[in-house]
N, C-alpha and C. Protein backbone atom coordinates (compact mmCIF):
# COMPACT_ATOMS: atom_id res chain seq x y z
N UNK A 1 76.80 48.27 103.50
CA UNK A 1 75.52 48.75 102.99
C UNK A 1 75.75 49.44 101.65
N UNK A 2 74.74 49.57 100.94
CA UNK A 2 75.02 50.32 99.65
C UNK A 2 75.02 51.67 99.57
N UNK A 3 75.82 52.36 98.29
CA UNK A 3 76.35 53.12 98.55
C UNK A 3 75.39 54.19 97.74
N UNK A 4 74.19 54.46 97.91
CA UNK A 4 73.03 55.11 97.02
C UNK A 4 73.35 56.67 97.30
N UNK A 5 73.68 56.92 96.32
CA UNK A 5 73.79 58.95 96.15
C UNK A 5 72.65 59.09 95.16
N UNK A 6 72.32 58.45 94.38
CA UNK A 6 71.47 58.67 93.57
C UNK A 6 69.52 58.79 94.15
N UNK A 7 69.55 59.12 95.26
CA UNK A 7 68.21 58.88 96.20
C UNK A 7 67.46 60.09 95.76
N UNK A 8 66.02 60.49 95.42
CA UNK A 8 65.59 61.18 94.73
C UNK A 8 64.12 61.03 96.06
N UNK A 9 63.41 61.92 96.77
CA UNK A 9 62.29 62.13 97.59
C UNK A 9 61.12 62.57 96.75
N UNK A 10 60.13 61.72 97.09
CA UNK A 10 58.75 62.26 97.00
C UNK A 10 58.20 63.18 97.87
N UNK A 11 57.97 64.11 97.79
CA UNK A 11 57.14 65.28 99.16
C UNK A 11 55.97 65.70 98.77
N UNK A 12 55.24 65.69 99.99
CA UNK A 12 53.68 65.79 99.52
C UNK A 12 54.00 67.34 99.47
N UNK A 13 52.68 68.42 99.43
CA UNK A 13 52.47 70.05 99.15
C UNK A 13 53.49 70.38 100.45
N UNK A 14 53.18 69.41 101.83
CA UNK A 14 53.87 70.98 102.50
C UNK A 14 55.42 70.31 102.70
N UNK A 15 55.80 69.50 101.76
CA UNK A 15 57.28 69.52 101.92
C UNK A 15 57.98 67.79 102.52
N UNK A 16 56.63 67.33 103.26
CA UNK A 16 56.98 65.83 103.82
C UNK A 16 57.27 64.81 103.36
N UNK A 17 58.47 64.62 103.28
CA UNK A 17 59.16 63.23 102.71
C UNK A 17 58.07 61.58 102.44
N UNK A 18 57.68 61.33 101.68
CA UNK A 18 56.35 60.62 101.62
C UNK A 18 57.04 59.31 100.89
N UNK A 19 57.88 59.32 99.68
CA UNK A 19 58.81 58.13 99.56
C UNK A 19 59.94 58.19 98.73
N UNK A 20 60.67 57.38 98.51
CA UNK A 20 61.75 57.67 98.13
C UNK A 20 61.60 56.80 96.20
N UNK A 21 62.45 57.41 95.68
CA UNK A 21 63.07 56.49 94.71
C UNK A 21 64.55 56.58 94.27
N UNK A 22 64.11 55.11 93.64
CA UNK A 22 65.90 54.67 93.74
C UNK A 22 66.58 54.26 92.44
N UNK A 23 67.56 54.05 92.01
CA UNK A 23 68.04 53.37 90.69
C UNK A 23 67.78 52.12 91.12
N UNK A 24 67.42 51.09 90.05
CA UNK A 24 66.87 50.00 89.73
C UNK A 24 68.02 49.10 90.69
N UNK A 25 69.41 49.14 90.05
CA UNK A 25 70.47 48.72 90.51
C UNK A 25 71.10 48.86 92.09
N UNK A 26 70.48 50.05 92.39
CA UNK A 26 71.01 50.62 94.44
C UNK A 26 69.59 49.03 94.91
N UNK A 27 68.26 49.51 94.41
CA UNK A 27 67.47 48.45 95.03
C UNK A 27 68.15 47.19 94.57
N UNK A 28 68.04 46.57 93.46
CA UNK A 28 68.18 45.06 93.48
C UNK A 28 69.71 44.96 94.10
N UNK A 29 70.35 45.47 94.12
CA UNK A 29 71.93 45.82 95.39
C UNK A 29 71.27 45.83 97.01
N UNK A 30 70.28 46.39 97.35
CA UNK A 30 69.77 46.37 98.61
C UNK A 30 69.01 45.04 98.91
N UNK A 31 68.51 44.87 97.44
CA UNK A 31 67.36 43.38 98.20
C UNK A 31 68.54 42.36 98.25
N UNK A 32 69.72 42.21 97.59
CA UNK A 32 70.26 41.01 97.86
C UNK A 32 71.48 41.31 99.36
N UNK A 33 71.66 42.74 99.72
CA UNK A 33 72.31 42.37 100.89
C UNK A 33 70.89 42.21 102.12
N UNK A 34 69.83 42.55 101.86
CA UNK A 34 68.79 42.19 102.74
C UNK A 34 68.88 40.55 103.17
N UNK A 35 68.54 39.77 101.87
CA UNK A 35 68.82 38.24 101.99
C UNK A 35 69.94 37.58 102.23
N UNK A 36 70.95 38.19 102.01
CA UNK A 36 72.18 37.72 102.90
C UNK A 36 71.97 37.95 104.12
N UNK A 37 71.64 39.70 104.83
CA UNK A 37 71.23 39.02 106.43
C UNK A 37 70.24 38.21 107.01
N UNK A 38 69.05 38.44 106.34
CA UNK A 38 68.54 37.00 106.77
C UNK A 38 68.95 36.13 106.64
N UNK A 39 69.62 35.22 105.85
CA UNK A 39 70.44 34.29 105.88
C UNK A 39 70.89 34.27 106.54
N UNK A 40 71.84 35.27 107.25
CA UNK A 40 73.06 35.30 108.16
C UNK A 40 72.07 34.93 109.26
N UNK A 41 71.10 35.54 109.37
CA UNK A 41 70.02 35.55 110.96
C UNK A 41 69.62 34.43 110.97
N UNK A 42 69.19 33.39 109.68
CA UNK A 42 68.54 32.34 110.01
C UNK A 42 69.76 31.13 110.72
N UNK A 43 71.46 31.70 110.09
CA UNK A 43 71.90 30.25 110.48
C UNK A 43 72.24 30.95 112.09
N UNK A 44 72.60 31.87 112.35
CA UNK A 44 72.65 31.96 113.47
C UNK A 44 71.75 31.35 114.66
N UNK A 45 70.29 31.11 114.08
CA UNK A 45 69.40 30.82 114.94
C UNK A 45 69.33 29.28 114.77
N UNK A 46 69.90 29.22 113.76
CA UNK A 46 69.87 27.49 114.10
C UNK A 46 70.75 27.05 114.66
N UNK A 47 71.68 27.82 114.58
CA UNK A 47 73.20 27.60 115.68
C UNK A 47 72.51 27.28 116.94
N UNK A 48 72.44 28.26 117.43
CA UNK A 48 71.97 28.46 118.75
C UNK A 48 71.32 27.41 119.33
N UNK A 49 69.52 27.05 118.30
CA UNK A 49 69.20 25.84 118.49
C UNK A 49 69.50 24.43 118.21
N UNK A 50 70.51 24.25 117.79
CA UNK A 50 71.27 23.03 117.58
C UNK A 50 71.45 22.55 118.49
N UNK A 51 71.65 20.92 118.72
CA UNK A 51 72.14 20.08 119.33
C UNK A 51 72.48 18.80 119.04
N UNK A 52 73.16 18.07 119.22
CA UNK A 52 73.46 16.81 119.28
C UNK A 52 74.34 16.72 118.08
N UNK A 53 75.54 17.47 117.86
CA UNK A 53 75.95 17.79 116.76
C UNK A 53 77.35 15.86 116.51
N UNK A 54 77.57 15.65 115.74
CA UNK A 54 78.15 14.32 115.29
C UNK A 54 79.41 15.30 114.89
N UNK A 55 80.33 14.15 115.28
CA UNK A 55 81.82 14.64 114.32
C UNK A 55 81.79 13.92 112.47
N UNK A 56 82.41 14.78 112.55
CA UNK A 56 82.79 15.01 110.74
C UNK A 56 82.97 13.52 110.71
N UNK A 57 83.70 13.09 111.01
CA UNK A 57 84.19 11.51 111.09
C UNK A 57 83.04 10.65 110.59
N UNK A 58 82.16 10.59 112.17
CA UNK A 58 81.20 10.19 112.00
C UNK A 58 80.62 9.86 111.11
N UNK A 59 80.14 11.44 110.93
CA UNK A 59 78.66 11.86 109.92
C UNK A 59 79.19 10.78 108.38
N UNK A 60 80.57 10.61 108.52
CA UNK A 60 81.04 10.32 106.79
C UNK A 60 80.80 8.68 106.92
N UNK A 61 80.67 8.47 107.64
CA UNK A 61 80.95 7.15 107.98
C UNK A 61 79.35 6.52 108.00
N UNK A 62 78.82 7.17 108.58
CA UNK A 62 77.30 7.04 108.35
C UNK A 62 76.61 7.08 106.74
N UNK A 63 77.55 7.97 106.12
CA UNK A 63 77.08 8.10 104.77
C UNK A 63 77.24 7.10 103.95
N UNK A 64 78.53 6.48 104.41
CA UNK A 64 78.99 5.87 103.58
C UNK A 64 78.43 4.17 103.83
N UNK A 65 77.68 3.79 105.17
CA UNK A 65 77.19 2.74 105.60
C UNK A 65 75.83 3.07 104.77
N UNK A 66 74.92 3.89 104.81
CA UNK A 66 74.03 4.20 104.08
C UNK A 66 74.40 4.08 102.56
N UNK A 67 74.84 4.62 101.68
CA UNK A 67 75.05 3.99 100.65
C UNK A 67 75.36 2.20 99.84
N UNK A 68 76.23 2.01 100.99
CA UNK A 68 76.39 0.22 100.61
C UNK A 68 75.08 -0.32 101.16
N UNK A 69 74.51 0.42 101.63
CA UNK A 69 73.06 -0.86 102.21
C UNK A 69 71.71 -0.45 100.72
């Protein structure tokens, strides 16, 4: 996770943390490890739902019948 020291709070009158701000660089550092875990979450879930998986062999062999036709 990133390593933000630079975190600066908005507080309303009686003191309540209301939002934060950040250096430009901690966020666009946060949005791209965000999309790496989704990423990570999406292949996981296609793992899972996968089936009927072909060997490497195969799959090349198929490619390569597809191309000469």
């Amino acid at each position: 996770m990133s390593n933000m020291r630079n975190i600066a709070y908005v507080t309303d009158e009686k003191g309540n943390k209301k939002n934060v701000l950040l250096r430009l660089s901690d966020f666009e550092k946060m949005q791209g490890e965000i999309e790496d875990l989704e990423d990570a979450l999406a292949l996981e879930r296609a793992r899972r739902k996968a089936t009927g998986f072909k060997k490497w062999k195969e799959f090349i062999k198929e490619v390569e019948t597809a191309r000469k036709a």
